[in-house]
Every structure is written in structure tokens, then in C-alpha cells.
C-alpha atoms as a PDB file:
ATOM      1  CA  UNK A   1      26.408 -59.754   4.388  1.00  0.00           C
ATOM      2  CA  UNK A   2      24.466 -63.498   4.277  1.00  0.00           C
ATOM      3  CA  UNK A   3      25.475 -65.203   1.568  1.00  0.00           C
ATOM      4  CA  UNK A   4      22.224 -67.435   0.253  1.00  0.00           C
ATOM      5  CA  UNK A   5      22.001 -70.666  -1.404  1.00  0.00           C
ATOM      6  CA  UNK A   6      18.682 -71.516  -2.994  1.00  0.00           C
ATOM      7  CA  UNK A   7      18.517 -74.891  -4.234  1.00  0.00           C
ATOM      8  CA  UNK A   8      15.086 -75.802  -6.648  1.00  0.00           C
ATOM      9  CA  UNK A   9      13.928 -78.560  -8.560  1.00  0.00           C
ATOM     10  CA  UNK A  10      13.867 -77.918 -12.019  1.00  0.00           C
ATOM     11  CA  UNK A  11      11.144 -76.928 -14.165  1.00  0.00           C
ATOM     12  CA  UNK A  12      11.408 -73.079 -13.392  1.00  0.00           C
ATOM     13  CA  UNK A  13      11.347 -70.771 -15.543  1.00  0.00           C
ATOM     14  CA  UNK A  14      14.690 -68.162 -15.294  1.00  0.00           C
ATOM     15  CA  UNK A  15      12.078 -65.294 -14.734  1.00  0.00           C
ATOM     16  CA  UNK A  16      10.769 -67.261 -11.796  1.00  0.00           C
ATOM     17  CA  UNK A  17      14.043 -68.073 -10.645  1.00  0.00           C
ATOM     18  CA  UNK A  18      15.310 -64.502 -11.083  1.00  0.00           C
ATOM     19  CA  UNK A  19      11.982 -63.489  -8.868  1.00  0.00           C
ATOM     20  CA  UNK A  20      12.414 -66.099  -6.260  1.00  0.00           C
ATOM     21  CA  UNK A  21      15.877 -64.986  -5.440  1.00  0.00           C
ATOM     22  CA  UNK A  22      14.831 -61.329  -5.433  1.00  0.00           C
ATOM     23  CA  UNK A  23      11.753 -62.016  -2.844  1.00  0.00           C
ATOM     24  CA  UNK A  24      14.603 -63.997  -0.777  1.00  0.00           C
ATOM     25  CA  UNK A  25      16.845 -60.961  -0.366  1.00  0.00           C
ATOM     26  CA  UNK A  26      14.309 -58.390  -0.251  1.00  0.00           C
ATOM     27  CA  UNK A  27      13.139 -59.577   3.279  1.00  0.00           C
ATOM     28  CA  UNK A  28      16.726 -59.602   3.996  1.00  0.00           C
ATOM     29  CA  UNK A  29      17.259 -56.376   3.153  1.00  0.00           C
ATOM     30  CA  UNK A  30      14.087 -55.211   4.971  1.00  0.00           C
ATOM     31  CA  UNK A  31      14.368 -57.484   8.306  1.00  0.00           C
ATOM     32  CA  UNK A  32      18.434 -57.025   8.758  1.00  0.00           C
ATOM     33  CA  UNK A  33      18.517 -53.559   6.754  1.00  0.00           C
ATOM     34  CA  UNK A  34      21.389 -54.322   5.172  1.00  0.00           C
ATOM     35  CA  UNK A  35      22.999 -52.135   2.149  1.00  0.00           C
ATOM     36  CA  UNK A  36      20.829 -53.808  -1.306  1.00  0.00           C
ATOM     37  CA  UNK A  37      24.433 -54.613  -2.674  1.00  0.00           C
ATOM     38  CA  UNK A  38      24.764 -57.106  -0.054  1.00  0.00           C
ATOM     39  CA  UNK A  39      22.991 -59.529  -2.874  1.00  0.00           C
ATOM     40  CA  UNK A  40      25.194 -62.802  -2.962  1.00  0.00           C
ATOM     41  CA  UNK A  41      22.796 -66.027  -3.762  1.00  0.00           C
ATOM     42  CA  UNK A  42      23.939 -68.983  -5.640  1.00  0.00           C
ATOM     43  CA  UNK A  43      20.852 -70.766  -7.245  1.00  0.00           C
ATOM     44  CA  UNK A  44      21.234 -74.412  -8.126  1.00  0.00           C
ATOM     45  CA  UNK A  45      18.472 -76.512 -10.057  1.00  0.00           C
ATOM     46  CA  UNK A  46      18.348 -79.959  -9.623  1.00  0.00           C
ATOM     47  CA  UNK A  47      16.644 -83.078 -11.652  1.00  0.00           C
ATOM     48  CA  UNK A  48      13.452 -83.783 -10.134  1.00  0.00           C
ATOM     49  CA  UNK A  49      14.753 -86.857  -7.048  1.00  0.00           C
ATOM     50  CA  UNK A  50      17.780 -84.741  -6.049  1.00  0.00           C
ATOM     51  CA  UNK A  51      15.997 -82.750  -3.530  1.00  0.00           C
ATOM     52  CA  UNK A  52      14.473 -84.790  -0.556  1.00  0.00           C
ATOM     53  CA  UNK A  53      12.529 -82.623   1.985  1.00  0.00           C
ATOM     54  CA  UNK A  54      10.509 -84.083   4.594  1.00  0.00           C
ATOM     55  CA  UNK A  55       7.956 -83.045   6.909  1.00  0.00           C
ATOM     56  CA  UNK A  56      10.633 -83.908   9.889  1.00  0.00           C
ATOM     57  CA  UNK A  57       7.503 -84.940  11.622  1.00  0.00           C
ATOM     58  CA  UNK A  58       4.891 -82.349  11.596  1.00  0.00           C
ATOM     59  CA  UNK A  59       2.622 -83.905   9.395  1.00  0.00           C
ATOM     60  CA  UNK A  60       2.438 -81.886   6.048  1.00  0.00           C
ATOM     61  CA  UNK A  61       3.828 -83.163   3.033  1.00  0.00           C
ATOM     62  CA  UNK A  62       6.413 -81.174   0.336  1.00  0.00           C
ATOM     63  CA  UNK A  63       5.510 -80.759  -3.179  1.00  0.00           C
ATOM     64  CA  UNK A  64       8.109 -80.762  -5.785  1.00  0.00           C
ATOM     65  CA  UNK A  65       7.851 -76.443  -5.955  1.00  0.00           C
ATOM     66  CA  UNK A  66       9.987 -77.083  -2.434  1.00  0.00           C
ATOM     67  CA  UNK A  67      12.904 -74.252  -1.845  1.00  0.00           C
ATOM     68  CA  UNK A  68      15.699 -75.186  -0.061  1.00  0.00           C
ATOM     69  CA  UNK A  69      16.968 -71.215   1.242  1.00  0.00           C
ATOM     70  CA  UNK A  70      20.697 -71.916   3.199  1.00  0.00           C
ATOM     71  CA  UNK A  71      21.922 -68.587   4.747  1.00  0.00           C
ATOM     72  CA  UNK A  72      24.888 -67.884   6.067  1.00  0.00           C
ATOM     73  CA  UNK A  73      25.377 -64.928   8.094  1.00  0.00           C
ATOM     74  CA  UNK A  74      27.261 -63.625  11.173  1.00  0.00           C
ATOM     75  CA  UNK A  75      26.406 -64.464  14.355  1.00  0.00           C
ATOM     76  CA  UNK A  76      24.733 -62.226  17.132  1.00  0.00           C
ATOM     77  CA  UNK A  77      20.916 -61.211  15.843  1.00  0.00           C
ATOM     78  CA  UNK A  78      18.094 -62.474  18.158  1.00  0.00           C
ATOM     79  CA  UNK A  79      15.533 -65.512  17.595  1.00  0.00           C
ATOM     80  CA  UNK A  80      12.937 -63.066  17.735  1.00  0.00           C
ATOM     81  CA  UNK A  81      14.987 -61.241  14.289  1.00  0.00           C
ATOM     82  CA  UNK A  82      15.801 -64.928  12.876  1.00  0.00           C
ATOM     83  CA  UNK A  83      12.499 -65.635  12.873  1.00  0.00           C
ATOM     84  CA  UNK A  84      10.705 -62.430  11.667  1.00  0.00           C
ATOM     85  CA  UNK A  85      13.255 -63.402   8.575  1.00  0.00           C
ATOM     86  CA  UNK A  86      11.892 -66.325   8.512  1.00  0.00           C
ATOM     87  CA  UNK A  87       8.111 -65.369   8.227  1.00  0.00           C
ATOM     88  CA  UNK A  88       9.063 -62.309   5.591  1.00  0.00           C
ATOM     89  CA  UNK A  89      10.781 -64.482   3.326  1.00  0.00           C
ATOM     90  CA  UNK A  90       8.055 -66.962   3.538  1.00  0.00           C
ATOM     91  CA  UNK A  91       5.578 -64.427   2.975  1.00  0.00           C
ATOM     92  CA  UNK A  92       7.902 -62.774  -0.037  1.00  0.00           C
ATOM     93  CA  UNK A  93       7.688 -66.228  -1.890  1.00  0.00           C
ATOM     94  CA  UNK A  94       3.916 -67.229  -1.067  1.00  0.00           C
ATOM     95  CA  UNK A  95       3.577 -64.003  -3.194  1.00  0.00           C
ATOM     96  CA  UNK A  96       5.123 -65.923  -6.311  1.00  0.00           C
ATOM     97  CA  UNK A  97       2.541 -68.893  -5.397  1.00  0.00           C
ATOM     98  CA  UNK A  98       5.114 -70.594  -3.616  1.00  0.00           C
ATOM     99  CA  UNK A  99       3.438 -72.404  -0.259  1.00  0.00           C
ATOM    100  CA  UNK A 100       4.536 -72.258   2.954  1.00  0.00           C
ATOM    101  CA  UNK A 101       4.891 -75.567   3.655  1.00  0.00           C
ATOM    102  CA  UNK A 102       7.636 -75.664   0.298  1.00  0.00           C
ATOM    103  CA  UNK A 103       9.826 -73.448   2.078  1.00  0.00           C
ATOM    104  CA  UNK A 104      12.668 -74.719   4.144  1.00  0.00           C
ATOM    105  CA  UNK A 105      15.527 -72.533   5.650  1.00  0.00           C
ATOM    106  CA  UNK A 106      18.406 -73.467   7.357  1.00  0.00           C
ATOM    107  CA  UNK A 107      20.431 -70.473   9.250  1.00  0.00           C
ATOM    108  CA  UNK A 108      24.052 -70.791   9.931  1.00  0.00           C
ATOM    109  CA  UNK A 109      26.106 -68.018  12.236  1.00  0.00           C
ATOM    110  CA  UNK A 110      29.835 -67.429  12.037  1.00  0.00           C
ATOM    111  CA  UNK A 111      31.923 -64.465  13.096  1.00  0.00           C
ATOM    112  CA  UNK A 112      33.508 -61.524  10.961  1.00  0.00           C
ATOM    113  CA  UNK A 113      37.053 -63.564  10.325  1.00  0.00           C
ATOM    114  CA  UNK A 114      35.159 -66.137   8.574  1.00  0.00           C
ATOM    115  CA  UNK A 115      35.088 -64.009   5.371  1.00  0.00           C
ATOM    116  CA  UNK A 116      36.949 -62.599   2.535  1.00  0.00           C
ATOM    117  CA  UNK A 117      35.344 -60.835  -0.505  1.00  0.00           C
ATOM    118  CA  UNK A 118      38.471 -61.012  -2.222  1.00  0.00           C
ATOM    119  CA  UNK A 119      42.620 -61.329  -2.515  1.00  0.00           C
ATOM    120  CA  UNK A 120      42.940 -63.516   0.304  1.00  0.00           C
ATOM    121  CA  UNK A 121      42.027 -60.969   2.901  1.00  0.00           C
ATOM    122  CA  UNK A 122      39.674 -61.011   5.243  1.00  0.00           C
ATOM    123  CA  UNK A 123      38.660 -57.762   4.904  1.00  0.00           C
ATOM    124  CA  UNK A 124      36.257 -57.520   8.363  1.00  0.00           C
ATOM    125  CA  UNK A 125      39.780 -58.284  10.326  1.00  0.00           C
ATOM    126  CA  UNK A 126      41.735 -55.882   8.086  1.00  0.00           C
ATOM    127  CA  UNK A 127      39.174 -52.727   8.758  1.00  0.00           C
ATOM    128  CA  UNK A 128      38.889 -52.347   4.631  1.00  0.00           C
ATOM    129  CA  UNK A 129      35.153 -53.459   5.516  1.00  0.00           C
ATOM    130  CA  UNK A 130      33.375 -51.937   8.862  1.00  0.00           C
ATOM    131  CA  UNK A 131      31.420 -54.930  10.423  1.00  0.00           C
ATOM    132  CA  UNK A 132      27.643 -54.923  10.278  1.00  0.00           C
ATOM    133  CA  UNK A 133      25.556 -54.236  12.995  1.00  0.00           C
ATOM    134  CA  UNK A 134      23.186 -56.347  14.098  1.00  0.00           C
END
């Protein structure tokens, strides 16, 4: 269950942002297999000088069509599954015209009692959720 934040400048249209989410989580689905209700994204837009993404020294620039994809997910999948995730949801969004070079992902791991989905339970410690596999 990664939860996804997907922050854009704005000047997207809410079809494109719509799509853009969907390519996001389809390679999640697909690398991770995880159930397609496992969709939580928050999208934020921001006025164009809100957003600053360097090249952190490899020598490309960023244009302003730059997504910024956060996911947060439970620990324990390989590098070699982070970064075939990585390379599907690049390739998901260069099919909306988005280059590669615009898309930056940070990954974050925790562990199953770092959630609840609801009521102040958290619902992977409870058993009312079975945990994922990896």
C-alpha cells in the first residue's frame, strides 16, 4: 500500500493530471502487484518558482514539466525491484510526453505499524489488514 505524492507545476490540464497519476500507479501495480485499490496519491500544483529541482550534479537541466513522485511504502523489496519501479514509472510518464530527465522520485520505507487506514487503528498490527508481501 505506497501512498504517492506527486507534486507539479501548474499549467496542467486536470485530464493530464488525472493521466499522470494513473501512469504513476499503474507501474506500481504492475512492478509490486499490488491489489488496483491500493490507489492513494495526493497531487499538489504549485505556482511556477515553488518547485526547485536540480540536476544534483549530473549535468542535465529540469524543465518546468518536472514531477516530483514521493512514495512511501513498507520496507523490505530489493534495489533491483526499487529500481525496475523506477524505470516503469519513468517509462509510464515519457508516454504522456513527460521526459526522463523531469522525473524525480524519492522512496521512503517504513514498517507495517506505521499505518492506519482509519479509527485510530493500525490495522496491519490489529490483523483487520494481512500485510503485503513483498
Amino acid at each position: 500500500m505506497p501512498l504517492v505524492r506527486i507534486d507539479v507545476n501548474q499549467g496542467r490540464s486536470a485530464d493530464e493530471l488525472v493521466a499522470i497519476s494513473r501512469a504513476i500507479h499503474d507501474a506500481i501495480v504492475s512492478e509490486y502487484e499490488i491489489p488496483e485499490r491500493d490507489y492513494f496519491h495526493i497531487l499538489t500544483e504549485h505556482p511556477e518558482g515553488q518547485i526547485v529541482a536540480q540536476d544534483a550534479g549530473l549535468g542535465f537541466g529540469r524543465s518546468l514539466g518536472v514531477i516530483m513522485i514521493q512514495i512511501f511504502t513498507q520496507g523490505g523489496r530489493s534495489q533491483t525491484a526499487k529500481s525496475s519501479l523506477f524505470e516503469a514509472i519513468t517509462e509510464g510518464l515519457g508516454g504522456l510526453g513527460v521526459k526522463g530527465e523531469d522525473v524525480f522520485i524519492g522512496y521512503m520505507e517504513n514498517s507495517p505499524g506505521d499505518w492506519s487506514f482509519g479509527f485510530g487503528r493500525s490495522q496491519y498490527v490489529s490483523g483487520e489488514l494481512a500485510i503485503p508481501r513483498k
